[in-house]
Protein backbone atom coordinates (compact mmCIF):
# COMPACT_ATOMS: atom_id res chain seq x y z
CA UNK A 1 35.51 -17.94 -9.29
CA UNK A 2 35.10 -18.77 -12.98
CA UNK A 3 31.06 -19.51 -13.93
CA UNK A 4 30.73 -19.88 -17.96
CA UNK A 5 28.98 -17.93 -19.97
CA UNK A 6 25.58 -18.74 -20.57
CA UNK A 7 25.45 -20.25 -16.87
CA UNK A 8 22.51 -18.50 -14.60
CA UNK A 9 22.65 -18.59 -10.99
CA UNK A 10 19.24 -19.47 -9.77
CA UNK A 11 17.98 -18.35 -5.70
CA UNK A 12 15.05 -17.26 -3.94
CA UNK A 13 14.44 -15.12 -0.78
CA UNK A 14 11.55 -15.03 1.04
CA UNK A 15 10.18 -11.97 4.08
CA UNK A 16 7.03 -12.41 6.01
CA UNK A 17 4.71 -13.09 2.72
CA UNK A 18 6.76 -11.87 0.18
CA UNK A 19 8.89 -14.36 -2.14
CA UNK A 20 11.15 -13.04 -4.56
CA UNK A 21 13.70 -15.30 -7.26
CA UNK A 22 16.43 -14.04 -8.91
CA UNK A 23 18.59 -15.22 -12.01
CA UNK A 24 21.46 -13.55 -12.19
CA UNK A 25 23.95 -13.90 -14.98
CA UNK A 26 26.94 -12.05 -16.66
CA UNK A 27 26.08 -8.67 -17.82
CA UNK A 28 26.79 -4.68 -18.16
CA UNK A 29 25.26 -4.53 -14.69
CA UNK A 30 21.31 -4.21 -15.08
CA UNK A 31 19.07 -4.87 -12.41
CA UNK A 32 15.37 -5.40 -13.63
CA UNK A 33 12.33 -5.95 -10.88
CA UNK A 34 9.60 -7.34 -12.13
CA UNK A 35 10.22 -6.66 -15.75
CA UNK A 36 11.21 -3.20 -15.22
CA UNK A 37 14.35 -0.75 -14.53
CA UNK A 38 15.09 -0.89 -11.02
CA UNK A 39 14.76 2.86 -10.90
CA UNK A 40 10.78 2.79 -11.33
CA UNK A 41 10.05 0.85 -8.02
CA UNK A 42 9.03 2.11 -5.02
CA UNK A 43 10.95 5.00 -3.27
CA UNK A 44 14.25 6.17 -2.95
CA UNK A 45 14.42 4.32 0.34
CA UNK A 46 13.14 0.76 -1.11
CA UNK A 47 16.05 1.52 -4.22
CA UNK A 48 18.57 2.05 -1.49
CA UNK A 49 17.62 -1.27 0.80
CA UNK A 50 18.08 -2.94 -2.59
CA UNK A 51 21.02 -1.26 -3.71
CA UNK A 52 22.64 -2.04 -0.57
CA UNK A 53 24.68 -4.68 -1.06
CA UNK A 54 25.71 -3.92 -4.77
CA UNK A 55 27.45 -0.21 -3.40
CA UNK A 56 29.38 -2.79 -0.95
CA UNK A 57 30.46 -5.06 -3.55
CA UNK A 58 31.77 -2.26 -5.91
CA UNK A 59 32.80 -3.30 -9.58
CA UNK A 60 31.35 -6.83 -9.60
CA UNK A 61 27.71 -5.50 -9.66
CA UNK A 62 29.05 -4.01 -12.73
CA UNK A 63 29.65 -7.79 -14.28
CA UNK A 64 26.25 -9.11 -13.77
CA UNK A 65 22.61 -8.83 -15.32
CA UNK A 66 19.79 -9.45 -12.33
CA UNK A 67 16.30 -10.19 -13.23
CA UNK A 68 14.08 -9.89 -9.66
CA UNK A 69 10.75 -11.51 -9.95
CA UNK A 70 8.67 -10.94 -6.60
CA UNK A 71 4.97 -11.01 -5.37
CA UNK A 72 2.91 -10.85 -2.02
CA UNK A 73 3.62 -8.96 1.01
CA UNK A 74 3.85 -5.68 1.23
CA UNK A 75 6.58 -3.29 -0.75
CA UNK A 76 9.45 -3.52 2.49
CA UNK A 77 8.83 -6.91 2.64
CA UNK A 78 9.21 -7.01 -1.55
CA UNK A 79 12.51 -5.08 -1.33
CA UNK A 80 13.75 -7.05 1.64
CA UNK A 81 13.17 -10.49 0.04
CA UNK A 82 14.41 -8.93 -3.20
CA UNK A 83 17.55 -8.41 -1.45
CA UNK A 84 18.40 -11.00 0.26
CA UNK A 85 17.51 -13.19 -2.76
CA UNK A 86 20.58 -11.10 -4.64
CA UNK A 87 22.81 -11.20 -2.02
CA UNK A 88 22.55 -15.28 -2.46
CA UNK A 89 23.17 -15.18 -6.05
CA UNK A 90 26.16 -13.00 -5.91
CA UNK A 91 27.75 -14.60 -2.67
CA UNK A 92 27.28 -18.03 -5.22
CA UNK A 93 28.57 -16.07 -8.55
CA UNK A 94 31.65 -14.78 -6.26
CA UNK A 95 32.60 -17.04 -4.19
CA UNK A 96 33.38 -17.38 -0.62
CA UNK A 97 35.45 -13.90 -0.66
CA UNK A 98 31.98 -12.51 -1.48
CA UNK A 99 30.17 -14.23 1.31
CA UNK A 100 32.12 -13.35 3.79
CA UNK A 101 32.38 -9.43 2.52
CA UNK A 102 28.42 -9.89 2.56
CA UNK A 103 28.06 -11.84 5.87
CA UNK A 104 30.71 -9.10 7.88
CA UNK A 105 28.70 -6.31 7.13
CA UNK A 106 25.09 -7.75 7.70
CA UNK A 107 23.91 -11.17 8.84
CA UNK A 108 20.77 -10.41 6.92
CA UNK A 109 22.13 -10.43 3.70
CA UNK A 110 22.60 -14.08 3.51
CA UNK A 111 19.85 -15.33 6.22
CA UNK A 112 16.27 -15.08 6.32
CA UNK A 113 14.14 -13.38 9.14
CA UNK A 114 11.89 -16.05 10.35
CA UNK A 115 9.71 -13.65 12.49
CA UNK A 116 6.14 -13.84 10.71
CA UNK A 117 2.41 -12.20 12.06
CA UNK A 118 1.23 -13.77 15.35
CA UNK A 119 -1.81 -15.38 14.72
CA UNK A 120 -5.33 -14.43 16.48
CA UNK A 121 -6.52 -16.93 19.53
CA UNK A 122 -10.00 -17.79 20.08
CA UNK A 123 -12.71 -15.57 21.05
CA UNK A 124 -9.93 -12.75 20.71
CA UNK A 125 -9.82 -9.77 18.21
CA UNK A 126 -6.59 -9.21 18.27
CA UNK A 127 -3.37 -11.54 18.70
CA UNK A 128 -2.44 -10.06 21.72
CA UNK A 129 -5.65 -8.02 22.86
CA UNK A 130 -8.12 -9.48 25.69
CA UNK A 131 -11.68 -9.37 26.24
CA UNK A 132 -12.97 -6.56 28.82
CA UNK A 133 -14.23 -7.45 31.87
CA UNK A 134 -17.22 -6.05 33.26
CA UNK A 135 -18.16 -5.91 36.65
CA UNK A 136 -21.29 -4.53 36.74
């Protein structure tokens, strides 16, 4: 698929409290987070989660500049939202080959994981923790 040149592709992801947008246009294949080199966030295994999908796609994450803009949550919820934000972007910059390459391999590339914190009930600590009983 054809996109022009100045044309950015637009998406957001989102992972328990974390929201991340991307704009992703045509490039020499840099990926910036939050106004800096991917290579300066987080650990090796955060890179690699957000790597993922790029390694799978080969050559066309060499044709594209991605600018990552997340907050809130913590930093696997940051690089999870990150990445499913960029698998949207490329899956619209490449077309339906793309999505389905991306969809195949993991569902979670291209949909969101709903799942969020259980919330506390009444006269309860926890979400899921009771009150002791005493009996004497």
């Amino acid at each position: 698929m054809s996109k022009k040149k100045d044309s950015n592709i637009i998406t957001s992801g989102t992972r328990k409290r974390s929201v991340a947008r991307v704009t992703l246009k045509e490039g020499k294949g840099m990926i910036r987070m939050n106004g800096q080199a991917i290579d300066s966030f987080g650990t090796d295994l955060l890179r690699m989660k957000i790597k993922e999908p790029l390694i799978l796609l080969g050559d066309l994450a060499n044709k594209v500049h991605i600018d990552i803009n997340v907050c809130g949550g913590g930093v696997m919820s940051q690089a999870e939202a990150a990445r499913l934000a960029m698998c949207r972007a490329l899956a619209e910059f490449g077309g339906e080959k793309v999505r389905k390459i991306l969809y195949d391999y993991d569902r979670s590339f291209l949909v969101a994981d709903i799942r969020r914190k259980e919330v506390c009930k009444p006269n309860d600590s926890k979400a899921r923790a009771k009150r002791q009983k005493s009996y004497r």
